[in-house]
Protein backbone atom coordinates (compact mmCIF):
# COMPACT_ATOMS: atom_id res chain seq x y z
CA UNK A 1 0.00 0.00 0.00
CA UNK A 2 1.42 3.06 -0.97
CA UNK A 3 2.06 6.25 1.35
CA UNK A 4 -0.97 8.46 0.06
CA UNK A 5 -3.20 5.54 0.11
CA UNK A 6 -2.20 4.56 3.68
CA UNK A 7 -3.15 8.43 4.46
CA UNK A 8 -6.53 8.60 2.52
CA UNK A 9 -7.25 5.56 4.40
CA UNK A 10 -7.04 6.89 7.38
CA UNK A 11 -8.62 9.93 7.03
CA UNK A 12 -11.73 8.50 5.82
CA UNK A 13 -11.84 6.07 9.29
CA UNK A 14 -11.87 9.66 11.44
CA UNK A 15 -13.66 11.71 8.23
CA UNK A 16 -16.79 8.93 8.28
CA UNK A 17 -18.37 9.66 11.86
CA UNK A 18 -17.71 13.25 12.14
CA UNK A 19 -19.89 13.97 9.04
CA UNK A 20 -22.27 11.65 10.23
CA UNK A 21 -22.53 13.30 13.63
CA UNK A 22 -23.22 16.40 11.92
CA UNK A 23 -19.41 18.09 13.31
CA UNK A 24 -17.93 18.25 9.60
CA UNK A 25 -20.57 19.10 7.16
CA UNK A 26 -19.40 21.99 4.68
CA UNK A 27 -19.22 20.67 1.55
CA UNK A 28 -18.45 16.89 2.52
CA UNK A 29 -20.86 14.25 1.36
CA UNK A 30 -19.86 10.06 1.88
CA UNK A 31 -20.31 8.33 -1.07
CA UNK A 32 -21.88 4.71 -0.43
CA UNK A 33 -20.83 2.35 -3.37
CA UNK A 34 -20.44 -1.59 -4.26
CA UNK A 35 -17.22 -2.53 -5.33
CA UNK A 36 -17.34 -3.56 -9.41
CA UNK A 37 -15.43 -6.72 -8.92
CA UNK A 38 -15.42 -7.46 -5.07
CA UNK A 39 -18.93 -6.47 -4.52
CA UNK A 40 -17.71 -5.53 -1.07
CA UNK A 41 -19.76 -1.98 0.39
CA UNK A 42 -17.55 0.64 0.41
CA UNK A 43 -18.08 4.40 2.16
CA UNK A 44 -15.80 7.38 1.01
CA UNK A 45 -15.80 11.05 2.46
CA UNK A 46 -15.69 13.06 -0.52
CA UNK A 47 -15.94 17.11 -1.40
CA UNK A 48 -18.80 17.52 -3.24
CA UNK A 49 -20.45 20.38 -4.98
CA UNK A 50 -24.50 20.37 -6.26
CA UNK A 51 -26.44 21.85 -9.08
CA UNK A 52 -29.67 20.84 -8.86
CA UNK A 53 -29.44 16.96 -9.41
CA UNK A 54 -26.20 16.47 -9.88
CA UNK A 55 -23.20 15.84 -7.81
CA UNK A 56 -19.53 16.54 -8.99
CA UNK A 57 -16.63 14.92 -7.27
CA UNK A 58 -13.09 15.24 -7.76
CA UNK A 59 -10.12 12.88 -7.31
CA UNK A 60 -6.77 12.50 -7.76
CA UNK A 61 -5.46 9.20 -10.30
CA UNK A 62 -3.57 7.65 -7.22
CA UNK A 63 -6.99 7.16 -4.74
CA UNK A 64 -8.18 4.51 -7.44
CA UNK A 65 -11.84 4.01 -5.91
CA UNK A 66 -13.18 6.22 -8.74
CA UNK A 67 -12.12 3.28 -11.03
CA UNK A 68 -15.20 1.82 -10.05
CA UNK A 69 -17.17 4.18 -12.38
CA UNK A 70 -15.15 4.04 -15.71
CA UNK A 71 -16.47 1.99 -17.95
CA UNK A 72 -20.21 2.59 -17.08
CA UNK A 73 -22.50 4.60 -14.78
CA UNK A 74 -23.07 2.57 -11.16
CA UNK A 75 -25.27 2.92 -8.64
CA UNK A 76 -24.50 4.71 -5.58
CA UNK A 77 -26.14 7.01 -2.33
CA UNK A 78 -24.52 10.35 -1.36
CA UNK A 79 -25.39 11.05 1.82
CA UNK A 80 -25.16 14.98 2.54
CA UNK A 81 -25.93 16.78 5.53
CA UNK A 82 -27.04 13.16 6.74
CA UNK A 83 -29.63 12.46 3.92
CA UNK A 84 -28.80 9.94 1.78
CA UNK A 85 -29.79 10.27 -2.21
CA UNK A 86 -29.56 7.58 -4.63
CA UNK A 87 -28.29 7.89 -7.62
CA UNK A 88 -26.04 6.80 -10.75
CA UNK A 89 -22.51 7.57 -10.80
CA UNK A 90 -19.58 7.75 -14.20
CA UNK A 91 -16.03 9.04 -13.72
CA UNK A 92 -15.20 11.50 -16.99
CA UNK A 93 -11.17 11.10 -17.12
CA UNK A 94 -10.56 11.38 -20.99
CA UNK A 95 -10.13 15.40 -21.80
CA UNK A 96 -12.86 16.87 -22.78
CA UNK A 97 -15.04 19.80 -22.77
CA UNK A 98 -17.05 18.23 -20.24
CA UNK A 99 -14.27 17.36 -18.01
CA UNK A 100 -13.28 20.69 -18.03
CA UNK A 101 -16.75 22.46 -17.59
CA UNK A 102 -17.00 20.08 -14.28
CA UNK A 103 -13.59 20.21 -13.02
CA UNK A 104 -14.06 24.44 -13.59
CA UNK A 105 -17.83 24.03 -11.76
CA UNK A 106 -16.17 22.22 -8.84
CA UNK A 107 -13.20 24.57 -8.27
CA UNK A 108 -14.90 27.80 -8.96
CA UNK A 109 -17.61 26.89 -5.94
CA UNK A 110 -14.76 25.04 -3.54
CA UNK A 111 -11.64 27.16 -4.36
CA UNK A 112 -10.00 25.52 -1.40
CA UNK A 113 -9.48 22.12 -2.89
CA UNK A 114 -7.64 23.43 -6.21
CA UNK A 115 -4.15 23.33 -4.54
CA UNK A 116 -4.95 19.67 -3.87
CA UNK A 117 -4.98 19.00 -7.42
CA UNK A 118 -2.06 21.21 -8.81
CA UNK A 119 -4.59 23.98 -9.61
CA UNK A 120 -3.44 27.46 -9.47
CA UNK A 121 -6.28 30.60 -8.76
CA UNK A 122 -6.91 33.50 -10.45
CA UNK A 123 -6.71 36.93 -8.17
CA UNK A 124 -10.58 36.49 -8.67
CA UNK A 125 -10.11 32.71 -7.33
CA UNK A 126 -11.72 31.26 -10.24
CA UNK A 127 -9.06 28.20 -11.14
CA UNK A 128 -6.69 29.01 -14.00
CA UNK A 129 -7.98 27.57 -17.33
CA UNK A 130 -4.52 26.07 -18.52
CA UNK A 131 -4.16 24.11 -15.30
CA UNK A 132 -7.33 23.18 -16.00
CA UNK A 133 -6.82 21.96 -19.97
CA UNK A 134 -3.58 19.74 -18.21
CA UNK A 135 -5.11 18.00 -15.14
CA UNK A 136 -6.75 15.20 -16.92
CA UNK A 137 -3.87 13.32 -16.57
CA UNK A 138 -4.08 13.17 -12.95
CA UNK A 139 -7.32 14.25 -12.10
CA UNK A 140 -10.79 12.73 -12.32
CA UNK A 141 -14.11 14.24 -12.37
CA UNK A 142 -17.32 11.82 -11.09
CA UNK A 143 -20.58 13.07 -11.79
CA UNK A 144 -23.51 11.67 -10.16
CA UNK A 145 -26.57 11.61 -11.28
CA UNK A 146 -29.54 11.70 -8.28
CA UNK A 147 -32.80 10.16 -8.97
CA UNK A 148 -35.50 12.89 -8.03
């Protein structure tokens, strides 16, 4: 297991009942998901940002959960604020315009997580469109889709 994965690890094990309890709720949903091949239940403390029914994530290549949602759209519950909403999740990783519309949507409402990413702000701290047409090759956008 690699360093950053031994962190992420970690965190999510402390992250998981202090956004349950309510403590940590600012931007910070859990994503509930099966595994594709394990079929094991899996629980991930993600940022999150909403318009209307949808749900953008971000991640970096190295957490690997997100791999989960390549090849097709999954099912999956976000649970925000401590309601949970189903829905259908795909990860976008090719560049695209729609990669870069959602990574741009996520930073521009959670400016804090761009550094995470290798994303430099503008003095208006809207992220920097050439970081943005680069990060696709090691950043991945998940969109999820809620059902009503």
């Amino acid at each position: 297991m690699s360093l950053s994965n031994l962190f992420f690890n970690t965190l999510n094990v402390v992250m998981r009942p202090l956004l349950r309890t309510g403590v940590m709720k600012a931007n910070l949903c859990i994503l509930r998901y099966e595994g594709r091949k394990s079929g094991k239940q899996y629980k991930t403390p993600l940022s999150y940002v909403r318009e209307g029914e949808v749900v953008r994530l971000l991640s970096s290549y190295n957490t690997r959960w997100w791999t989960n949602f390549v090849a097709e759209s999954r099912p999956v519950e976000v649970e925000i604020a401590g309601e949970r909403q189903a829905g259908s999740a795909r990860a976008i990783t090719a560049d695209s315009e729609a990669f870069r519309d959602g990574v741009r949507r996520f930073l521009t409402a959670l400016p804090r997580d761009a550094s995470v990413y290798g994303i430099k702000l503008e003095s208006d701290r809207t992220p920097r469109e050439s970081d943005i047409e680069t990060c696709a090759s090691h950043v991945v956008l998940i969109e999820v889709a809620l059902e009503g």
